[in-house]
Structures are given as C-alpha cells and as structure tokens.
C-alpha atoms as a PDB file:
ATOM      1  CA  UNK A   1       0.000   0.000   0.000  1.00  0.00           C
ATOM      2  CA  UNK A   2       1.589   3.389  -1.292  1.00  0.00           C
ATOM      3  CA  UNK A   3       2.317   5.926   1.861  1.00  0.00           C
ATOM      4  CA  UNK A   4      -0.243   8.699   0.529  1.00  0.00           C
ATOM      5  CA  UNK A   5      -3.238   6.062   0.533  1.00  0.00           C
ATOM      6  CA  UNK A   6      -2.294   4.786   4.265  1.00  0.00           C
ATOM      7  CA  UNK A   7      -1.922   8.701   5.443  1.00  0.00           C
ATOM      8  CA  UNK A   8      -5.244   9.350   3.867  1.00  0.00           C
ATOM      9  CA  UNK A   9      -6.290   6.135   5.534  1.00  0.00           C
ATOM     10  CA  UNK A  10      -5.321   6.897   9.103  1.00  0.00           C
ATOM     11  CA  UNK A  11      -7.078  10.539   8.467  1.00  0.00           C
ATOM     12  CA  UNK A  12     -10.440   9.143   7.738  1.00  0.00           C
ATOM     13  CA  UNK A  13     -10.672   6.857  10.901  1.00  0.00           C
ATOM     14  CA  UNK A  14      -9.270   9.725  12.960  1.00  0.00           C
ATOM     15  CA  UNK A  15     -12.179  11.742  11.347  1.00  0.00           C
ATOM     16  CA  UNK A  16     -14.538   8.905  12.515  1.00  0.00           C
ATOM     17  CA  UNK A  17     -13.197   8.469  15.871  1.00  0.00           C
ATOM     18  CA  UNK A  18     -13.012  12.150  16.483  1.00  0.00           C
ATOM     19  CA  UNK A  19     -16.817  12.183  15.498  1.00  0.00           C
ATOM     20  CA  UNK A  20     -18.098   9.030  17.509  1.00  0.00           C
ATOM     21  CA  UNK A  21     -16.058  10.714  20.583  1.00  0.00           C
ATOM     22  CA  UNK A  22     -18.388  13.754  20.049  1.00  0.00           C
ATOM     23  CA  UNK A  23     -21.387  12.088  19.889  1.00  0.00           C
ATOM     24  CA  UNK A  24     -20.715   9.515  22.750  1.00  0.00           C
ATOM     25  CA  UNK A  25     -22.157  11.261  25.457  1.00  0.00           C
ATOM     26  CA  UNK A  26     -25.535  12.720  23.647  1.00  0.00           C
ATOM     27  CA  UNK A  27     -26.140   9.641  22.001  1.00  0.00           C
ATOM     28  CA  UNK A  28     -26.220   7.868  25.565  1.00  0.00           C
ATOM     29  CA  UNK A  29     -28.243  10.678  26.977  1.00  0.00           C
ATOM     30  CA  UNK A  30     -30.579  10.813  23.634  1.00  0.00           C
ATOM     31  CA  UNK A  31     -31.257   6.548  23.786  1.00  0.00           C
ATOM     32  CA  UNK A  32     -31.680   6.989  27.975  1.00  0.00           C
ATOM     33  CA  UNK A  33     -34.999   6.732  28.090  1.00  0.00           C
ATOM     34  CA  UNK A  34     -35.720   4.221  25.364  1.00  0.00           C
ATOM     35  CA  UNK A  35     -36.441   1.842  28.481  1.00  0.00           C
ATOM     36  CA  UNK A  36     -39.380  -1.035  28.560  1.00  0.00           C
ATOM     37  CA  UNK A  37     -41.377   1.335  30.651  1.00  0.00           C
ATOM     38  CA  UNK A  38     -40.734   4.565  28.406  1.00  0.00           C
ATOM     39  CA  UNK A  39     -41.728   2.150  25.029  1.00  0.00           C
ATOM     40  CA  UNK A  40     -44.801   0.851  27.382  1.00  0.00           C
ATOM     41  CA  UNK A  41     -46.086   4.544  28.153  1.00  0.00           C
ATOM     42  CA  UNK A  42     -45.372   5.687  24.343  1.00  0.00           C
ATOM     43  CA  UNK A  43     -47.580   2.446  22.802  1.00  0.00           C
ATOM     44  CA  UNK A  44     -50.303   3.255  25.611  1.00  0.00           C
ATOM     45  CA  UNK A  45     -50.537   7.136  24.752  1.00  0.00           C
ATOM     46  CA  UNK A  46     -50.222   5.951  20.954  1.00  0.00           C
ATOM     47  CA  UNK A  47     -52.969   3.644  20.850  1.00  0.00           C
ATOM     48  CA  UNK A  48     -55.162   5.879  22.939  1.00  0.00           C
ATOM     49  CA  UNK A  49     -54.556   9.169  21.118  1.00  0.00           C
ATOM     50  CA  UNK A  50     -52.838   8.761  17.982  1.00  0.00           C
ATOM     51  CA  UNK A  51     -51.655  11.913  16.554  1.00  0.00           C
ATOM     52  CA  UNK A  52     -53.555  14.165  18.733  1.00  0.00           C
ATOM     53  CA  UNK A  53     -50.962  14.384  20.925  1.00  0.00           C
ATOM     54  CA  UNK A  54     -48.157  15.282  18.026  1.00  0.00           C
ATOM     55  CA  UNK A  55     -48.007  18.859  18.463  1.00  0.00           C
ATOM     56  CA  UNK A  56     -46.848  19.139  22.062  1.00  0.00           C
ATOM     57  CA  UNK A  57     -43.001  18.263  20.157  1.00  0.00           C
ATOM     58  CA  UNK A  58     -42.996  21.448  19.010  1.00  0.00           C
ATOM     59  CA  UNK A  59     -42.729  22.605  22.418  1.00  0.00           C
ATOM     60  CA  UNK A  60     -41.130  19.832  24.111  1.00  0.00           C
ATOM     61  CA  UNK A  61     -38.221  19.169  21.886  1.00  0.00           C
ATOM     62  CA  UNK A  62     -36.565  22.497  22.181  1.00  0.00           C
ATOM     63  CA  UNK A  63     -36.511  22.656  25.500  1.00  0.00           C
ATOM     64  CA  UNK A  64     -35.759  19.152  25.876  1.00  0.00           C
ATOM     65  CA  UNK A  65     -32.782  20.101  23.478  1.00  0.00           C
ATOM     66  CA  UNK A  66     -31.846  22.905  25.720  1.00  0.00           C
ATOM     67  CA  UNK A  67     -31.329  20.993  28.818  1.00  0.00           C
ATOM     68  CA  UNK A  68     -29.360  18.625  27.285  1.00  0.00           C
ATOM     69  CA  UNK A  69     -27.062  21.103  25.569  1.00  0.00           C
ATOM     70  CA  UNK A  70     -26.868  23.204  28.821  1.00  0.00           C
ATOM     71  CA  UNK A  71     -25.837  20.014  31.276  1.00  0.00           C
ATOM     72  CA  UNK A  72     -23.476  18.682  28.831  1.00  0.00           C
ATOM     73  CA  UNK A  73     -21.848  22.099  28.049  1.00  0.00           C
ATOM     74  CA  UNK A  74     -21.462  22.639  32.616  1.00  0.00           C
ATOM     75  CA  UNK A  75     -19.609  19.330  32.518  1.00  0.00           C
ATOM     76  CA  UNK A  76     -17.802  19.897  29.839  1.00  0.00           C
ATOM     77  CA  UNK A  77     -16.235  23.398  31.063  1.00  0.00           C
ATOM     78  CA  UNK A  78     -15.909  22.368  34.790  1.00  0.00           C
ATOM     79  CA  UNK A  79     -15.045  18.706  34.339  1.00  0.00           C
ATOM     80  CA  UNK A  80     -17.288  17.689  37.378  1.00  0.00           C
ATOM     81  CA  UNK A  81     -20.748  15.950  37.027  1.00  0.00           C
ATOM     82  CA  UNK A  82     -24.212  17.789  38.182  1.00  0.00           C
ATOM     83  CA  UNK A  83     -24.500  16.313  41.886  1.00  0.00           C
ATOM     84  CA  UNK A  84     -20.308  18.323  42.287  1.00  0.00           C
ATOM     85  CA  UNK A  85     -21.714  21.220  41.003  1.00  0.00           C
ATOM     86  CA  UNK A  86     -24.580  21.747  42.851  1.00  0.00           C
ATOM     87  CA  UNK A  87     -22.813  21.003  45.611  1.00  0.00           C
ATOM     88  CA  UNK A  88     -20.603  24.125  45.212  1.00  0.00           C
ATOM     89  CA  UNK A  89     -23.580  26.478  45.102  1.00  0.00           C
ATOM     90  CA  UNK A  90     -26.068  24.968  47.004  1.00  0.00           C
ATOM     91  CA  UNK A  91     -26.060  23.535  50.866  1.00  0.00           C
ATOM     92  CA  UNK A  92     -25.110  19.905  51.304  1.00  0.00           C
ATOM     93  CA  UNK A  93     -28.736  19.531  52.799  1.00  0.00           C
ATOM     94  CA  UNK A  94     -30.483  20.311  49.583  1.00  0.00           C
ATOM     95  CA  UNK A  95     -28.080  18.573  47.089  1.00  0.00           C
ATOM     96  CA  UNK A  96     -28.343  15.362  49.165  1.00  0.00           C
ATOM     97  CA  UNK A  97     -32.309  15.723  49.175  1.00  0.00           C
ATOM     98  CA  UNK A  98     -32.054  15.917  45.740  1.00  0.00           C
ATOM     99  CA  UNK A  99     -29.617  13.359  44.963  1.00  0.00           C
ATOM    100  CA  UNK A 100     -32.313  10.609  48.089  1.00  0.00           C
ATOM    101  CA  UNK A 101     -34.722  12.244  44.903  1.00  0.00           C
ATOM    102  CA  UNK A 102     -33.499  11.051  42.283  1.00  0.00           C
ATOM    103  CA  UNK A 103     -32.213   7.703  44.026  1.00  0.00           C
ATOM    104  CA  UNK A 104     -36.243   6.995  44.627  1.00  0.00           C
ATOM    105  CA  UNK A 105     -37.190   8.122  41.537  1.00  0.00           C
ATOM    106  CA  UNK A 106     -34.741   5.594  39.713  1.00  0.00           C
ATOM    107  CA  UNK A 107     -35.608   2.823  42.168  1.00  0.00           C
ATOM    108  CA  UNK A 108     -39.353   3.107  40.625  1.00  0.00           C
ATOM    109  CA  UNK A 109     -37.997   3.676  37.169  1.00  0.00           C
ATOM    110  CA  UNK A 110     -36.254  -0.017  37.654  1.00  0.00           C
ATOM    111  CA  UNK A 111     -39.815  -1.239  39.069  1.00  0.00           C
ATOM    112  CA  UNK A 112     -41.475   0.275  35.820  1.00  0.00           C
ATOM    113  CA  UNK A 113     -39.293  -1.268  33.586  1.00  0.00           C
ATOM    114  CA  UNK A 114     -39.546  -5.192  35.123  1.00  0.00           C
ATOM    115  CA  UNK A 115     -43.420  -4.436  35.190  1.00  0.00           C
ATOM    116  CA  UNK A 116     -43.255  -3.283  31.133  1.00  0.00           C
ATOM    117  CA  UNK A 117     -41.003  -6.519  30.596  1.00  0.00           C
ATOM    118  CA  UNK A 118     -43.335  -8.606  32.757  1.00  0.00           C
ATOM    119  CA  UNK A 119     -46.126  -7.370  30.654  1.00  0.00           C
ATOM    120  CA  UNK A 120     -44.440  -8.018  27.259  1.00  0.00           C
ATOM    121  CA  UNK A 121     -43.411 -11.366  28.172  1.00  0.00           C
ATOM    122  CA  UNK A 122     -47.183 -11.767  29.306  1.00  0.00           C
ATOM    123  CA  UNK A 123     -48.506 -10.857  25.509  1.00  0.00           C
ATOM    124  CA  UNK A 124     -45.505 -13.195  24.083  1.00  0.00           C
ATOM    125  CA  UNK A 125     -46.573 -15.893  26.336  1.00  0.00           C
ATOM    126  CA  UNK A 126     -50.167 -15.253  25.978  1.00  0.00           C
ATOM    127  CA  UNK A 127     -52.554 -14.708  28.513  1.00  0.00           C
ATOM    128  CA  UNK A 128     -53.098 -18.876  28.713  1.00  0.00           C
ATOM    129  CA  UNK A 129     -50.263 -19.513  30.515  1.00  0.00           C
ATOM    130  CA  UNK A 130     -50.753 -17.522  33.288  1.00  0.00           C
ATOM    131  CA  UNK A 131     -54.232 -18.169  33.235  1.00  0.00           C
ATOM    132  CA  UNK A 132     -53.917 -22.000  33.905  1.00  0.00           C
ATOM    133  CA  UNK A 133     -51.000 -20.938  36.620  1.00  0.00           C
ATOM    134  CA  UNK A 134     -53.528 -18.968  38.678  1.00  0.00           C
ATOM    135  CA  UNK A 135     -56.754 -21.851  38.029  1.00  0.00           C
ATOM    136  CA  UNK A 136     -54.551 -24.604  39.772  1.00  0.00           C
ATOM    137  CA  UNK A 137     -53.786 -22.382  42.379  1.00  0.00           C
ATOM    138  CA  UNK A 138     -57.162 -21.909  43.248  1.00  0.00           C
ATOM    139  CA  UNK A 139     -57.771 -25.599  43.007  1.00  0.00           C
ATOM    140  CA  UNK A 140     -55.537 -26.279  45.438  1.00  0.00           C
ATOM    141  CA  UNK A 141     -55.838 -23.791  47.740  1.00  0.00           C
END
C-alpha cells in the first residue's frame, strides 16, 4: 500500500473516531430513556390518542434540546458531574435531598421497567399460561 493512501487512511478513521467521541455522550443521553417502561407509556398514549398528541413536540423538543445542551456544556467546562456542582452552590442539605430524589425516583424507574417486561413477556406468552397458573392455584388452595 503506497504511503499517501495509508496517510489518507489513518485521516479518515481519525475523522470517525473524532466524530463518535463527540457524539458519545448525547447519544447515551438521547437513547436513555428508550427503556421497557418509556416504550410501554409511548404504545399506551399511541394507541389511545394517535396523533392528537403530536403537536406538544414542538414545544417539548426544544426545551428538551436545551437541557441537554446546557448540562453537557457545565460538565464539559468544569469537568465535574451535576451532583459536584450543585454542591458548590447549594447547601449539602439540599443537594443530598435531591440526589435521596433522584435515588427513589430511579428505584421506581427499575420497578417500571420489570413491570413493562413482565407485561411483554405476558402478551408473548399469551394470557393462557398464566391463566392455567392462577386456576390450579385456586384448586388447590
């Protein structure tokens, strides 16, 4: 392989890596709440109100856009995650309220989700299966 097409080789993957390395953190952030109980809520709200409901992006995205853009843009210029800096503007009191917060409100995220995979493995299953699991019980009790 001539020296030119290796250099211009070793430039495009740099390009790529240099691209995926700036799209690492959004696109984990962006695909966060693509959990079993977010897909769960979105197929509920879908069946029940179709499009009806398609307008409220053009207010939600934005902002939704804007937080994102200003949290990654504080950790990127002070290096320290959100719980850090809080922490230097706000009394420890608050920020560990907050953090207790969001530690309960990702326990009953987790509890969502096994209830959304509970229920999809239910419809996979079929609703037979269980069915005849809770009839013998009753037989026997």
């Amino acid at each position: 392989m001539p020296q030119g097409a290796r250099h211009s080789s070793l430039r495009k993957r740099l390009r790529s890596i240099a691209l995926v390395e700036q799209l690492g953190p959004g696109l984990v952030t962006g695909a966060a709440d693509d959990d079993p109980s977010g897909i769960a809520t979105y197929s509920m709200a879908g069946a029940q109100f179709g499009f009806g409901l398609l307008w409220t992006m053009l207010l939600t995205y934005p902002l939704m856009c804007a937080v994102q853009l200003v949290s990654a843009q504080v950790g990127r210029v002070t290096g320290a995650g959100l719980a850090k800096n809080m922490a230097e503007v706000l009394p420890r009191f608050v920020v560990t309220c907050l953090v207790g917060l969001l530690f309960v409100a990702n326990t009953i995220n987790i509890g969502a989700d096994l209830a959304a995979m509970g229920a999809s493995a239910q419809l996979l299953a079929g609703r037979g299966a269980l069915d005849n699991v809770h009839k013998d019980r009753r037989r026997s009790g």
